[in-house]
N, C-alpha and C. Protein backbone atom coordinates (compact mmCIF):
# COMPACT_ATOMS: atom_id res chain seq x y z
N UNK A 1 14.21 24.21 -1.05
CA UNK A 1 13.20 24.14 -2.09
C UNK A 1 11.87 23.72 -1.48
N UNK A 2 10.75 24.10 -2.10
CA UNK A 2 9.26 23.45 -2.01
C UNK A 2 9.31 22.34 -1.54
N UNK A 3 8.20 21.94 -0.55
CA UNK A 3 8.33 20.08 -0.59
C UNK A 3 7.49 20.13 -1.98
N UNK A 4 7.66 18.67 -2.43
CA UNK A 4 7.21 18.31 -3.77
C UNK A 4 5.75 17.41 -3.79
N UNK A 5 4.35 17.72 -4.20
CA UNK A 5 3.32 17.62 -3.99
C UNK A 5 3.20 16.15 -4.82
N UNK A 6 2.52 15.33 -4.37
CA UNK A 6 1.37 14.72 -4.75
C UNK A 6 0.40 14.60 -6.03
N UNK A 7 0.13 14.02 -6.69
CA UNK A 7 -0.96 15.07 -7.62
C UNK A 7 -2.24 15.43 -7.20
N UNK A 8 -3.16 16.26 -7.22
CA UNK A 8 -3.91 16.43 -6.50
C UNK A 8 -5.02 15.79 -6.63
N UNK A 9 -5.76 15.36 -5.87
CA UNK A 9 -7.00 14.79 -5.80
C UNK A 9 -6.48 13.15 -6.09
N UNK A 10 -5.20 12.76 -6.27
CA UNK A 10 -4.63 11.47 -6.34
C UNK A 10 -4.80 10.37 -5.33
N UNK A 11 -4.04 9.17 -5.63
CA UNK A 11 -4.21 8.53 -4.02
C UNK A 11 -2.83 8.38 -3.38
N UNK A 12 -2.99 8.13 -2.04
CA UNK A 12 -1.71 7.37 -1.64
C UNK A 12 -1.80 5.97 -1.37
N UNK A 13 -0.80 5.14 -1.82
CA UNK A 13 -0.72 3.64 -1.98
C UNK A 13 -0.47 3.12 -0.94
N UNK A 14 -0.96 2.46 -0.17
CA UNK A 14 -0.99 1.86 1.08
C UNK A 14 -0.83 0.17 0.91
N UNK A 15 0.82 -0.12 1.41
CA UNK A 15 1.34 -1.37 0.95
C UNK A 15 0.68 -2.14 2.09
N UNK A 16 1.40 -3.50 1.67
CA UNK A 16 1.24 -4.17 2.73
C UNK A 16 2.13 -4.25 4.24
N UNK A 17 2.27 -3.86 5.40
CA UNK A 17 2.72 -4.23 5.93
C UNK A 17 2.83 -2.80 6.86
N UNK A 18 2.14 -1.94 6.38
CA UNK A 18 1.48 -0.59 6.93
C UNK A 18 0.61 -0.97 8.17
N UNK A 19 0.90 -0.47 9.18
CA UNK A 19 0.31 -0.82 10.36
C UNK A 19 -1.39 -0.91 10.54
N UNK A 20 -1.85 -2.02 10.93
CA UNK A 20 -3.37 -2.22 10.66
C UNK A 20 -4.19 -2.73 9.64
N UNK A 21 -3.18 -2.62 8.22
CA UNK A 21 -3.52 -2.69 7.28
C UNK A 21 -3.74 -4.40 6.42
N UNK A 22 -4.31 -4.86 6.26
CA UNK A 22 -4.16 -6.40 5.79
C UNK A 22 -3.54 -6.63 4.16
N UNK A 23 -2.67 -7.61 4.33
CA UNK A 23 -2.16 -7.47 2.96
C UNK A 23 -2.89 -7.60 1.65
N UNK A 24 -2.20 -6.61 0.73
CA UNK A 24 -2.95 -6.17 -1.07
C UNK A 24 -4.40 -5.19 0.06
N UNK A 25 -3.84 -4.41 0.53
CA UNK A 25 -4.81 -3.35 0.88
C UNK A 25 -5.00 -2.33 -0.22
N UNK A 26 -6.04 -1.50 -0.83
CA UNK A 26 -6.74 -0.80 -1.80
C UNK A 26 -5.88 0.51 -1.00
N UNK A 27 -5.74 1.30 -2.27
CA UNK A 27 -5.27 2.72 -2.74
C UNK A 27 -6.04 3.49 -2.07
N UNK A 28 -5.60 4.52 -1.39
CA UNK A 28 -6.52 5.62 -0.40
C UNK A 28 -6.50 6.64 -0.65
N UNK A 29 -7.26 7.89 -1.23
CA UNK A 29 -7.90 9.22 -1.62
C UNK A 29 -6.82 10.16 -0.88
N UNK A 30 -6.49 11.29 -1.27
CA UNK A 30 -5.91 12.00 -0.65
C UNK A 30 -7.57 12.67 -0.17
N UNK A 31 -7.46 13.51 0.78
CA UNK A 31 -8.54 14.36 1.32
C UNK A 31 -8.19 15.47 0.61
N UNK A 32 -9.61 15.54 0.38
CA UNK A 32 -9.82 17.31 -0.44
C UNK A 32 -9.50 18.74 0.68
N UNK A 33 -9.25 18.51 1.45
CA UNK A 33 -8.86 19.53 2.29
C UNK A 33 -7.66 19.54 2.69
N UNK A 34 -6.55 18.54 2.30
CA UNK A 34 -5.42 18.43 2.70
C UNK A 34 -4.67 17.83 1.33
N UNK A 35 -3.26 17.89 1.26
CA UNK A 35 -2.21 17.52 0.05
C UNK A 35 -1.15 17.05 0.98
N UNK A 36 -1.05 15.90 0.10
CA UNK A 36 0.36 15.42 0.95
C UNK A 36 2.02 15.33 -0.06
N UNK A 37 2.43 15.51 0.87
CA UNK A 37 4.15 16.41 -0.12
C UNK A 37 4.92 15.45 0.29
N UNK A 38 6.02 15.33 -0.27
CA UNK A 38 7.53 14.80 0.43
C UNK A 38 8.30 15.92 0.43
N UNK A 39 8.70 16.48 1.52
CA UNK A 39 9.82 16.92 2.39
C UNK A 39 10.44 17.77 1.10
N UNK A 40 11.24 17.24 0.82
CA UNK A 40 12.49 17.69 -0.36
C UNK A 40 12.31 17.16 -1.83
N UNK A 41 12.30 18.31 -2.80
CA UNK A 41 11.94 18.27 -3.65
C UNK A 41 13.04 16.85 -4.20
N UNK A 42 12.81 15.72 -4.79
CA UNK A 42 13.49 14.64 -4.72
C UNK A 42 13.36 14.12 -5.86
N UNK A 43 14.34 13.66 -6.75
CA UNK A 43 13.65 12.67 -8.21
C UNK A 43 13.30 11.23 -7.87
N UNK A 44 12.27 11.14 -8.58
CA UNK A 44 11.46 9.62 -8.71
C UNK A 44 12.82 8.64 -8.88
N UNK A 45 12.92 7.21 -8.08
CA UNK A 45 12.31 6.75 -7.14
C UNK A 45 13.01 6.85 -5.76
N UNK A 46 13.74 8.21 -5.40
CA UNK A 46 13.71 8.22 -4.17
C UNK A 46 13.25 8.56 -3.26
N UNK A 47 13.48 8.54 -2.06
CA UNK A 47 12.20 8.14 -0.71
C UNK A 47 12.60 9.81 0.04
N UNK A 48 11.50 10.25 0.62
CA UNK A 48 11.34 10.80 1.45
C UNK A 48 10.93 11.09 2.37
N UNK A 49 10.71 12.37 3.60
CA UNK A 49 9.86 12.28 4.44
C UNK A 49 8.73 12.96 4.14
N UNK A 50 7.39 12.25 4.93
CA UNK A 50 5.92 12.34 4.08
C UNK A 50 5.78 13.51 4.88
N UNK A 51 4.94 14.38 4.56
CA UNK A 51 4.20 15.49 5.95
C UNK A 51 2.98 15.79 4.70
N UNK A 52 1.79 16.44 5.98
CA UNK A 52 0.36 16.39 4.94
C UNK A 52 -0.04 18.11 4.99
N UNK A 53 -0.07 18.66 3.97
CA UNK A 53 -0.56 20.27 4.02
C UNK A 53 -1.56 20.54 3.82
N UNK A 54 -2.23 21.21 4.93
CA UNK A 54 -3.52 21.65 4.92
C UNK A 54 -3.78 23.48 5.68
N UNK A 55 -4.59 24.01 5.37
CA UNK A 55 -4.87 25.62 6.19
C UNK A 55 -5.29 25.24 7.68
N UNK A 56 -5.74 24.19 8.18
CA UNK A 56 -6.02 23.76 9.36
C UNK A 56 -5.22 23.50 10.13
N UNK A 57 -3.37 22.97 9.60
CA UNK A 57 -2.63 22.92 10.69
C UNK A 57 -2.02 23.81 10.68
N UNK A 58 -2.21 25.67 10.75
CA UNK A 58 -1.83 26.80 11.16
C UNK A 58 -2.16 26.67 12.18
N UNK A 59 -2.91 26.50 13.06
CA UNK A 59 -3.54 27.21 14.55
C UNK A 59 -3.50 26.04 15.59
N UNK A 60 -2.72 24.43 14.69
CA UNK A 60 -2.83 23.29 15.36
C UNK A 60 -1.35 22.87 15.83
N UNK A 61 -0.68 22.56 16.46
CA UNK A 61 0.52 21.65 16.93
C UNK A 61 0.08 19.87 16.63
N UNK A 62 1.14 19.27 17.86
CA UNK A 62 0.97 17.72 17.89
C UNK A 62 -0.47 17.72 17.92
N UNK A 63 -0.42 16.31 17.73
CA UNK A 63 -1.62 15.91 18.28
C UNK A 63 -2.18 14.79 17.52
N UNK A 64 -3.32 14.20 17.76
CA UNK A 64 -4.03 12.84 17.07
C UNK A 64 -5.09 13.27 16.30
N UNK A 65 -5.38 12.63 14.75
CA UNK A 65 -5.75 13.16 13.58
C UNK A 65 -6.51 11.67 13.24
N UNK A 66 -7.91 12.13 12.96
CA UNK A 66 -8.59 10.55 11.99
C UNK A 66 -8.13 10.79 10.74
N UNK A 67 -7.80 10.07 9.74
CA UNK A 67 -7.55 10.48 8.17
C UNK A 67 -8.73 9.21 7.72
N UNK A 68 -9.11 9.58 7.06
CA UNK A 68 -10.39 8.82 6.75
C UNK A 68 -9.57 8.06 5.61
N UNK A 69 -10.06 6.52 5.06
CA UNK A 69 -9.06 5.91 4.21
C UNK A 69 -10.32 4.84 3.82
N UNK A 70 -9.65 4.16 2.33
CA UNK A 70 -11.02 3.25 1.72
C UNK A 70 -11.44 2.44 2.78
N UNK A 71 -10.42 2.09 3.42
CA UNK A 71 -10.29 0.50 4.39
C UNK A 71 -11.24 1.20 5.83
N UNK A 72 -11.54 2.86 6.04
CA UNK A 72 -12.47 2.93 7.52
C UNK A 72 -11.21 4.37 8.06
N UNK A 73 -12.17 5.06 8.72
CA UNK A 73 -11.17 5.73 9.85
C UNK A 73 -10.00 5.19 10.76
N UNK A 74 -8.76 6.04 10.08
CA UNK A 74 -7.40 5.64 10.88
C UNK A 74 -6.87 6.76 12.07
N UNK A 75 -6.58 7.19 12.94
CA UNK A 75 -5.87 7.77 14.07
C UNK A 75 -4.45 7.75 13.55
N UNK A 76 -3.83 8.68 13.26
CA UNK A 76 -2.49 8.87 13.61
C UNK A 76 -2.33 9.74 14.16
N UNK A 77 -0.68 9.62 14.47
CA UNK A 77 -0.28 10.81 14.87
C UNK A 77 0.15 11.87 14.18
N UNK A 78 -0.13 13.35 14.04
CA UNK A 78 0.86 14.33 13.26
C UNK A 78 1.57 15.25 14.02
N UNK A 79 2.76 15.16 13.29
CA UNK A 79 3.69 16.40 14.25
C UNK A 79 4.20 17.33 13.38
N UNK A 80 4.09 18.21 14.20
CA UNK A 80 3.96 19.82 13.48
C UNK A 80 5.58 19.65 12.59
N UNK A 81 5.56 20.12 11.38
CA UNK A 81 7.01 20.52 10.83
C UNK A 81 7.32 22.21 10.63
N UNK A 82 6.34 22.76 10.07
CA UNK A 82 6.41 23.87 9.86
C UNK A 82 4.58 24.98 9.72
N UNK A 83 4.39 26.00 9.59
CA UNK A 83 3.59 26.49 9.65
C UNK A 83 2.52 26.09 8.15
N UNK A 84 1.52 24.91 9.04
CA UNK A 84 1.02 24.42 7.80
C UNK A 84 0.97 23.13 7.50
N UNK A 85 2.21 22.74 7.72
CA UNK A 85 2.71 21.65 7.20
C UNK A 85 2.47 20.73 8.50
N UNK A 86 2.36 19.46 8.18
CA UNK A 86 2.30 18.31 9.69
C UNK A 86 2.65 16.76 9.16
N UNK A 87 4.28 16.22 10.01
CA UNK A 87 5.12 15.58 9.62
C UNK A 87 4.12 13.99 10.13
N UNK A 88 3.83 13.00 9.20
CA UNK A 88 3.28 11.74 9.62
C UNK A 88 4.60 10.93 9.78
N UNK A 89 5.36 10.87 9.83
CA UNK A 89 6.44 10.20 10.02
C UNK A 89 6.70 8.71 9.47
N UNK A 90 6.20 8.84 7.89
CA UNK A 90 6.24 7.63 6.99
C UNK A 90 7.33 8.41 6.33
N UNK A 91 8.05 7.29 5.48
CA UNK A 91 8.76 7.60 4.08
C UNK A 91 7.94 7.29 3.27
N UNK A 92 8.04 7.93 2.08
CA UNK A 92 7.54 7.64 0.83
C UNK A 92 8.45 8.18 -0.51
N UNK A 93 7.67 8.12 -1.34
CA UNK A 93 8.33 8.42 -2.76
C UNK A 93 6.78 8.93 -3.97
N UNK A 94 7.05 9.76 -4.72
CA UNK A 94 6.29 10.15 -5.80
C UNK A 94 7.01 9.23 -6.98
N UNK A 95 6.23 8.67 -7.34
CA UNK A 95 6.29 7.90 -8.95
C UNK A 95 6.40 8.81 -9.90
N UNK A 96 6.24 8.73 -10.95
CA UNK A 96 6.28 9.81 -12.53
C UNK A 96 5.26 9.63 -12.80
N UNK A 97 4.11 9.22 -11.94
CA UNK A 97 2.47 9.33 -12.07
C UNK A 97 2.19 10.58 -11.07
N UNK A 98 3.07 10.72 -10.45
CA UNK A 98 2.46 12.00 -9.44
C UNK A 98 1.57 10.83 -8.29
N UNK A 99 1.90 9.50 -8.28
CA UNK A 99 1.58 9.25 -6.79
C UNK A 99 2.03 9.04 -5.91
N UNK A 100 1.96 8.94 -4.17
CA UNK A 100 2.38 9.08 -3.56
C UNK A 100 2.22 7.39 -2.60
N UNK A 101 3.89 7.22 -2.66
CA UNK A 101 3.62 5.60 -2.21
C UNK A 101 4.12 5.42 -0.50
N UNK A 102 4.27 5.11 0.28
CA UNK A 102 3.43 4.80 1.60
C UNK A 102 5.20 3.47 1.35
N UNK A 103 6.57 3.63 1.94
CA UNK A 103 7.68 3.01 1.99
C UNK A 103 7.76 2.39 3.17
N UNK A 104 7.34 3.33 4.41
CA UNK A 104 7.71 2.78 5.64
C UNK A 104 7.91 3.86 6.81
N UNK A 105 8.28 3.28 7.82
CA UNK A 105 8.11 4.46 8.72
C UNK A 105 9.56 4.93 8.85
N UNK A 106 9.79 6.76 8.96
CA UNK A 106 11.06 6.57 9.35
C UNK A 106 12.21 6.23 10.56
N UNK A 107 11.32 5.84 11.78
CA UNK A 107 11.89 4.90 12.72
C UNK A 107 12.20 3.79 12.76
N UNK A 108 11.47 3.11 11.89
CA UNK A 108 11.73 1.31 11.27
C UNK A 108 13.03 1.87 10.75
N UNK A 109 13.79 2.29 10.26
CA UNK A 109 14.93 2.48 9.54
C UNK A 109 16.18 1.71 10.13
N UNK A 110 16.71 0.60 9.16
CA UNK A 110 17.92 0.05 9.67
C UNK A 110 19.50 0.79 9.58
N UNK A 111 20.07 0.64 10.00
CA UNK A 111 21.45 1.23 9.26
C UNK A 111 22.07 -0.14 9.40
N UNK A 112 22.63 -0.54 8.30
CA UNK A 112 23.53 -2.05 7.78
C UNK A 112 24.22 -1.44 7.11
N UNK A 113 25.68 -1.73 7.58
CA UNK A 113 26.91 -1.84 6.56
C UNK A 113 27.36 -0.27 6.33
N UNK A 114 26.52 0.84 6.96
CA UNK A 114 26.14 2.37 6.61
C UNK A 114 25.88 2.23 5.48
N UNK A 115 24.61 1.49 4.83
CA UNK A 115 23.45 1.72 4.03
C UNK A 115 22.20 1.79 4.68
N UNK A 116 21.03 2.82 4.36
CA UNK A 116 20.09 3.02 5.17
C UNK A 116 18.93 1.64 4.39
N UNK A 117 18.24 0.72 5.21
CA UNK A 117 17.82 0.11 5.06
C UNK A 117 16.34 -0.04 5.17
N UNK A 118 15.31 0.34 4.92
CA UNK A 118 13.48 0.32 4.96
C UNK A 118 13.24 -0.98 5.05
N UNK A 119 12.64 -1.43 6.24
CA UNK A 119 12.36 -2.89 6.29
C UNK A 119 11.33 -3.11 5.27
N UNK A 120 10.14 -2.14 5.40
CA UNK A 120 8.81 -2.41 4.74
C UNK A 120 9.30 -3.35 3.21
N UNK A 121 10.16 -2.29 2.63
CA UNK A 121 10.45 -2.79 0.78
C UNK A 121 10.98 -4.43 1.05
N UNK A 122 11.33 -4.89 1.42
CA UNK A 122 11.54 -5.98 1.42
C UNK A 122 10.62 -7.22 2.36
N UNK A 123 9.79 -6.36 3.18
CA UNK A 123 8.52 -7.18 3.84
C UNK A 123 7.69 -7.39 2.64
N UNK A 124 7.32 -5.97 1.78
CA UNK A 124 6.42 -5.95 0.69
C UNK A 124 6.83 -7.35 -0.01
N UNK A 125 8.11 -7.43 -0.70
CA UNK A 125 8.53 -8.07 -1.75
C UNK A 125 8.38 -9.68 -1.40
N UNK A 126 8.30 -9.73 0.02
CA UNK A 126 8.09 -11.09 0.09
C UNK A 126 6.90 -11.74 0.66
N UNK A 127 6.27 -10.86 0.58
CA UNK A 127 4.64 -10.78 1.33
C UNK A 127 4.04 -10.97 0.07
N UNK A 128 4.06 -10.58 -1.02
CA UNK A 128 3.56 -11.02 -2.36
C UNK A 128 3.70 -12.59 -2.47
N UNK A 129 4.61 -13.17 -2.02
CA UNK A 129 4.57 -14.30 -2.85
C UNK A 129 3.58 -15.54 -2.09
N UNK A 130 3.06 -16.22 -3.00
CA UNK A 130 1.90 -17.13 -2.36
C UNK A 130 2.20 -18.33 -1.11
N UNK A 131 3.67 -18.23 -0.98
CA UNK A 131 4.09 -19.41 0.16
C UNK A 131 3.92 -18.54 1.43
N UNK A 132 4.53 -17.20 1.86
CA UNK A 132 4.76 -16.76 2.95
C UNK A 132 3.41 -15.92 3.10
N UNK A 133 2.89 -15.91 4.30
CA UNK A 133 1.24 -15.91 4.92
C UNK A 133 1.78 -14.67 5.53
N UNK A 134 3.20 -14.28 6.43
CA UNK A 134 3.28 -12.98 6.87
C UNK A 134 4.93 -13.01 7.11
N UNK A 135 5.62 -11.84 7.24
CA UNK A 135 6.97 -11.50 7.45
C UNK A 135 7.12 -10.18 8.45
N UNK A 136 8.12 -10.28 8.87
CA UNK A 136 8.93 -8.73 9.39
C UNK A 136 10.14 -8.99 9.38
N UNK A 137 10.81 -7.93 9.24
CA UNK A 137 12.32 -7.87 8.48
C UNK A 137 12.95 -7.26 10.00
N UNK A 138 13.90 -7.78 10.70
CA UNK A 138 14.25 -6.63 11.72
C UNK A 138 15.78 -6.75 11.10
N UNK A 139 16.40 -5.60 12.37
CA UNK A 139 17.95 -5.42 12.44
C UNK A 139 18.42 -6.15 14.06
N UNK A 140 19.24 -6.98 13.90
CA UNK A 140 20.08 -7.74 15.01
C UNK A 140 21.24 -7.14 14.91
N UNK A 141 22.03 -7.04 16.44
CA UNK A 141 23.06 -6.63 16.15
C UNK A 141 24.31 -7.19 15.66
N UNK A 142 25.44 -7.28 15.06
CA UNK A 142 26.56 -7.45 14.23
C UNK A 142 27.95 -6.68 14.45
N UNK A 143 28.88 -7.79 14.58
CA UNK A 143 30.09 -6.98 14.98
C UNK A 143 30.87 -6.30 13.59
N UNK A 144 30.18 -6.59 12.64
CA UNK A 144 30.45 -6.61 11.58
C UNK A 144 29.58 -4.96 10.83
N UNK A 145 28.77 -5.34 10.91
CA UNK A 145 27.77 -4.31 10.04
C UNK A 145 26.95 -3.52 10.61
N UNK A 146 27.15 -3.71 12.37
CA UNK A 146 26.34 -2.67 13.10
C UNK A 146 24.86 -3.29 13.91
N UNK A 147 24.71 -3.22 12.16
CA UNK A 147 23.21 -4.37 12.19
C UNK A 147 23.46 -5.13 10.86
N UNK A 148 22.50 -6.71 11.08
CA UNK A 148 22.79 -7.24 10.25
C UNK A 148 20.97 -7.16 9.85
N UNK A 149 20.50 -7.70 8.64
CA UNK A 149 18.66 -7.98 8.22
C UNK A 149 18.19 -9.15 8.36
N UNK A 150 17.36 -9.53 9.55
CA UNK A 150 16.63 -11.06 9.42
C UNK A 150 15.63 -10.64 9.50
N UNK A 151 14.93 -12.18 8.66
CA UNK A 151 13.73 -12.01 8.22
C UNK A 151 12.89 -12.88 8.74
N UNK A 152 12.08 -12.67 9.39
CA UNK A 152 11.35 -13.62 10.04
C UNK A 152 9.93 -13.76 9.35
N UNK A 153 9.64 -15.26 9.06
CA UNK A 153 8.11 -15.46 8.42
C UNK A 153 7.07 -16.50 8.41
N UNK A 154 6.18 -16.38 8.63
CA UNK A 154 5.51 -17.30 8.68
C UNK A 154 4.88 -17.87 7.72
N UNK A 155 4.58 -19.07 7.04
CA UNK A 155 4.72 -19.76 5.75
C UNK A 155 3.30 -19.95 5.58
N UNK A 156 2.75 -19.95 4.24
CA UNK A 156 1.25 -20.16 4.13
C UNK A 156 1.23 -21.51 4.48
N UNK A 157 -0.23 -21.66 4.83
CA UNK A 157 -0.81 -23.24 5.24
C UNK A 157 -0.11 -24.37 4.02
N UNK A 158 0.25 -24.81 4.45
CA UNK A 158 0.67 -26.24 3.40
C UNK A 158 2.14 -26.11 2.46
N UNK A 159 2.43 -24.51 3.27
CA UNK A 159 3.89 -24.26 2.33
C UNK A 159 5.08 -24.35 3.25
N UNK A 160 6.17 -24.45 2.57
CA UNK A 160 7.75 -24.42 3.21
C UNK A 160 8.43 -23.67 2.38
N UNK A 161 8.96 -23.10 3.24
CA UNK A 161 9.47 -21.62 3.38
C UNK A 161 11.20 -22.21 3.10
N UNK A 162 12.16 -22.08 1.96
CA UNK A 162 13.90 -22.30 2.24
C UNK A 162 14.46 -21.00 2.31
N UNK A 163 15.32 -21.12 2.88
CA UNK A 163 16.31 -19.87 3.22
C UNK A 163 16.97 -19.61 2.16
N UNK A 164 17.94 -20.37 1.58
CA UNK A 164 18.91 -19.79 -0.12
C UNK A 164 17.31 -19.29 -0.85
N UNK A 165 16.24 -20.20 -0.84
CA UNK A 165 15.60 -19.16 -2.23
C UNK A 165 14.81 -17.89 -1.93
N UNK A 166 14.92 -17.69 -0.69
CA UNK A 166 14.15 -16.32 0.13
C UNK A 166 15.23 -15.48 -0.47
N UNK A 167 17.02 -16.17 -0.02
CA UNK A 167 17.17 -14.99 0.36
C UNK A 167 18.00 -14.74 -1.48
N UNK A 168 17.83 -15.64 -2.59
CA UNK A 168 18.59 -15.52 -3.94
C UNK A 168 17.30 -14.49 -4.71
N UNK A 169 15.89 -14.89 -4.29
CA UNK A 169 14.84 -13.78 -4.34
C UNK A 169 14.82 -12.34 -4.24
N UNK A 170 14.87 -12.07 -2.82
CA UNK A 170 15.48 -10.88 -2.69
C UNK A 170 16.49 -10.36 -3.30
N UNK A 171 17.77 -10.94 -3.53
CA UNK A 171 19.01 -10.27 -3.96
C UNK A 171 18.67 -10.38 -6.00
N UNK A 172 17.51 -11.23 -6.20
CA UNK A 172 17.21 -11.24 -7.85
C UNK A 172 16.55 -9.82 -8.09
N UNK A 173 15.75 -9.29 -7.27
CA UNK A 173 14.51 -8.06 -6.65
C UNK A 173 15.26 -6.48 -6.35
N UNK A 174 16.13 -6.88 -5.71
CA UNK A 174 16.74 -5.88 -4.70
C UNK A 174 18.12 -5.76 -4.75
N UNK A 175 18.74 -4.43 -3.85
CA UNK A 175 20.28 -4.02 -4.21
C UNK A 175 20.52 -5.76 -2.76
N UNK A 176 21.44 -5.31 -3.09
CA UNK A 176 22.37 -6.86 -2.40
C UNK A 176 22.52 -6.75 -1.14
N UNK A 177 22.40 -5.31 -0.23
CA UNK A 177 22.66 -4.98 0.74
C UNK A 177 21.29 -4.65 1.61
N UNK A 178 20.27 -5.06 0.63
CA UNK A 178 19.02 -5.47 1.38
C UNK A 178 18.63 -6.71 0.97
N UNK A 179 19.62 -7.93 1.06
CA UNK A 179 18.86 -9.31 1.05
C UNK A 179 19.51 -9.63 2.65
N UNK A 180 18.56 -10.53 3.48
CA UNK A 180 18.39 -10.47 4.75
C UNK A 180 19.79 -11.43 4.65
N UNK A 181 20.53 -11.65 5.93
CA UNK A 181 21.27 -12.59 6.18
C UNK A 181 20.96 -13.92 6.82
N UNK A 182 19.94 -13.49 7.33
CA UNK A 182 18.96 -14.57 8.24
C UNK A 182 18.04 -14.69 8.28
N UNK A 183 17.43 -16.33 8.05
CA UNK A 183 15.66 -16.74 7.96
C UNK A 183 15.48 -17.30 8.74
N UNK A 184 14.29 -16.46 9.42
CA UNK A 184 13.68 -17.57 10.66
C UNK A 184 12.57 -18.20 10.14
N UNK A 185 12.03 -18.86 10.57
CA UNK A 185 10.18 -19.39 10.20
C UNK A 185 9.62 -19.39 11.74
N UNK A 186 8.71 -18.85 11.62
CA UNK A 186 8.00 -18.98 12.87
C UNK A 186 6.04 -19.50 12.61
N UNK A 187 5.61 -20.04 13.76
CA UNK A 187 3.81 -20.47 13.14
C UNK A 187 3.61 -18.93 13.31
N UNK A 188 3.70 -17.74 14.09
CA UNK A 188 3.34 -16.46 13.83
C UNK A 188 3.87 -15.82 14.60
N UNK A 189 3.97 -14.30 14.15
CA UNK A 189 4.97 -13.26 14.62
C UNK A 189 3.91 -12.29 15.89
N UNK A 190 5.06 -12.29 16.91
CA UNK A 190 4.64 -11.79 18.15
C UNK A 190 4.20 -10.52 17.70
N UNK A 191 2.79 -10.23 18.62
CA UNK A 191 1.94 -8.79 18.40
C UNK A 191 1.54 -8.77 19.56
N UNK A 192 1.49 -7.13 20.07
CA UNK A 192 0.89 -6.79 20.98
C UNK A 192 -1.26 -6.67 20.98
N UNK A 193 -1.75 -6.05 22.06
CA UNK A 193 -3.07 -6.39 22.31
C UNK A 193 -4.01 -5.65 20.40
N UNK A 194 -3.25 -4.61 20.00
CA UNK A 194 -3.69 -4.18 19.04
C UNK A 194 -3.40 -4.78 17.84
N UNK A 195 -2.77 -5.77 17.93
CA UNK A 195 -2.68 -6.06 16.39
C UNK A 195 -1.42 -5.91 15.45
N UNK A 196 -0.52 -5.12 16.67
CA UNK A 196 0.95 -4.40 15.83
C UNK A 196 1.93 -5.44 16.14
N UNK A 197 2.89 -6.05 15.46
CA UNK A 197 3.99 -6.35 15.19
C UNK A 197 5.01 -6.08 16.08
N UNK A 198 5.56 -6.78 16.76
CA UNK A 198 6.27 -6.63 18.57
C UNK A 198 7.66 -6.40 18.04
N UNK A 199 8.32 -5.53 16.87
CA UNK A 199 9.32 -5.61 16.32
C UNK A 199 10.76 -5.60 17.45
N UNK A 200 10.52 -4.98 18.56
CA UNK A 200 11.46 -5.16 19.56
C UNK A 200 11.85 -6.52 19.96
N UNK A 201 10.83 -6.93 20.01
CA UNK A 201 10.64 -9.17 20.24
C UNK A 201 11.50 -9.78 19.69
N UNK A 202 11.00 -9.28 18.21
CA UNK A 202 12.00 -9.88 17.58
C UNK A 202 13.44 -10.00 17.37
N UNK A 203 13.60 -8.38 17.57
CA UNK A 203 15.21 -7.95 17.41
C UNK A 203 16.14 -8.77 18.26
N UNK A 204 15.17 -9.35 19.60
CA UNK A 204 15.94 -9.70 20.73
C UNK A 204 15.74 -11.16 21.00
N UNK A 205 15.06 -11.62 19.65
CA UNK A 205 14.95 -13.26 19.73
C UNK A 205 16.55 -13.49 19.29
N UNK A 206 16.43 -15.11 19.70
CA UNK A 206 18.17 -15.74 19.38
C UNK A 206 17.48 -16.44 17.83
């Protein structure tokens, strides 16, 4: 089937925890010269893979793309899917507004328990709340589940962060098989020279 469009001239929702992006970041324009689809025609609210359609990536392959956004010019990467089409390699989902929401990347992807796991939705969910200043969710390994979900975070100035109510939060929020098993607190989460999130660091902290 069709990938399934966007509405046009809509935005895409750019959460928190989107690379570069600072948290409660503003809603970003689709470009008038391009539409962005999910993959497989899919019912609201499940996730897919994002790719952006435009007449310009006929004559183009890989390669590095500015997408202009409220927050300033971004660089990604796009990779070709089909004639036309060019895969950004986010998940997302269309709402029953016809917008297009910005889930996570599909390499961040955990597999726990063989349930597929999006760190972002549960970075989001706890990045909202006014105690925790920043999070990342990784997968450790488990003799049990493959991978298990810890959550590592750093607590706003003057707050303390408990583990049962992080993690009775999540499981109040979320299916049960995305509440983390493990809370770390850290004063802040390892990043490389740009600004990105050292998610390997983490995986391989004790």
């Amino acid at each position: 089937m069709p990938p399934a469009p966007a509405r046009p001239g809509g935005f895409i929702i750019l959460t928190s925890g989107t690379t570069g992006l600072p948290k409660g970041a503003p809603r970003t324009k689709v470009s008038p010269l391009a539409s962005a689809m999910i993959v497989d025609r899919i019912p609201f609210p499940r996730k897919g893979s994002v790719v952006i359609v435009s007449p310009i990536f006929h004559s183009t392959g890989f390669g590095m793309w500015t997408v202009a956004t409220a927050l300033g010019n971004k660089t990604v990467l796009l990779r070709r899917f089909d004639a036309g089409y060019m895969s950004t390699g986010d998940m997302g989902r269309i709402d029953e507004h016809g917008l297009l929401h910005i889930d996570g990347r599909d390499d961040d992807m955990i597999v726990s328990g063989g349930e597929n796991v999006y760190p972002l939705e549960i970075e989001n969910l706890l990045a909202a709340r006014p105690d925790i200043d920043e999070v990342s969710v990784v997968g450790v390994a488990d003799e049990e589940f493959g991978k298990r979900l810890r959550a590592y975070i750093v607590p706003a100035p003057g707050a303390t962060v408990d583990d049962a109510d992080i993690k009775a939060y999540v499981k109040a929020n979320l299916a049960r098989y995305k509440v983390p098993r493990d809370v770390v607190v850290l004063d802040e989460l390892p990043r490389n020279a740009t600004g990105k999130v050292l998610r390997r660091v983490l995986e391989e902290m004790d």
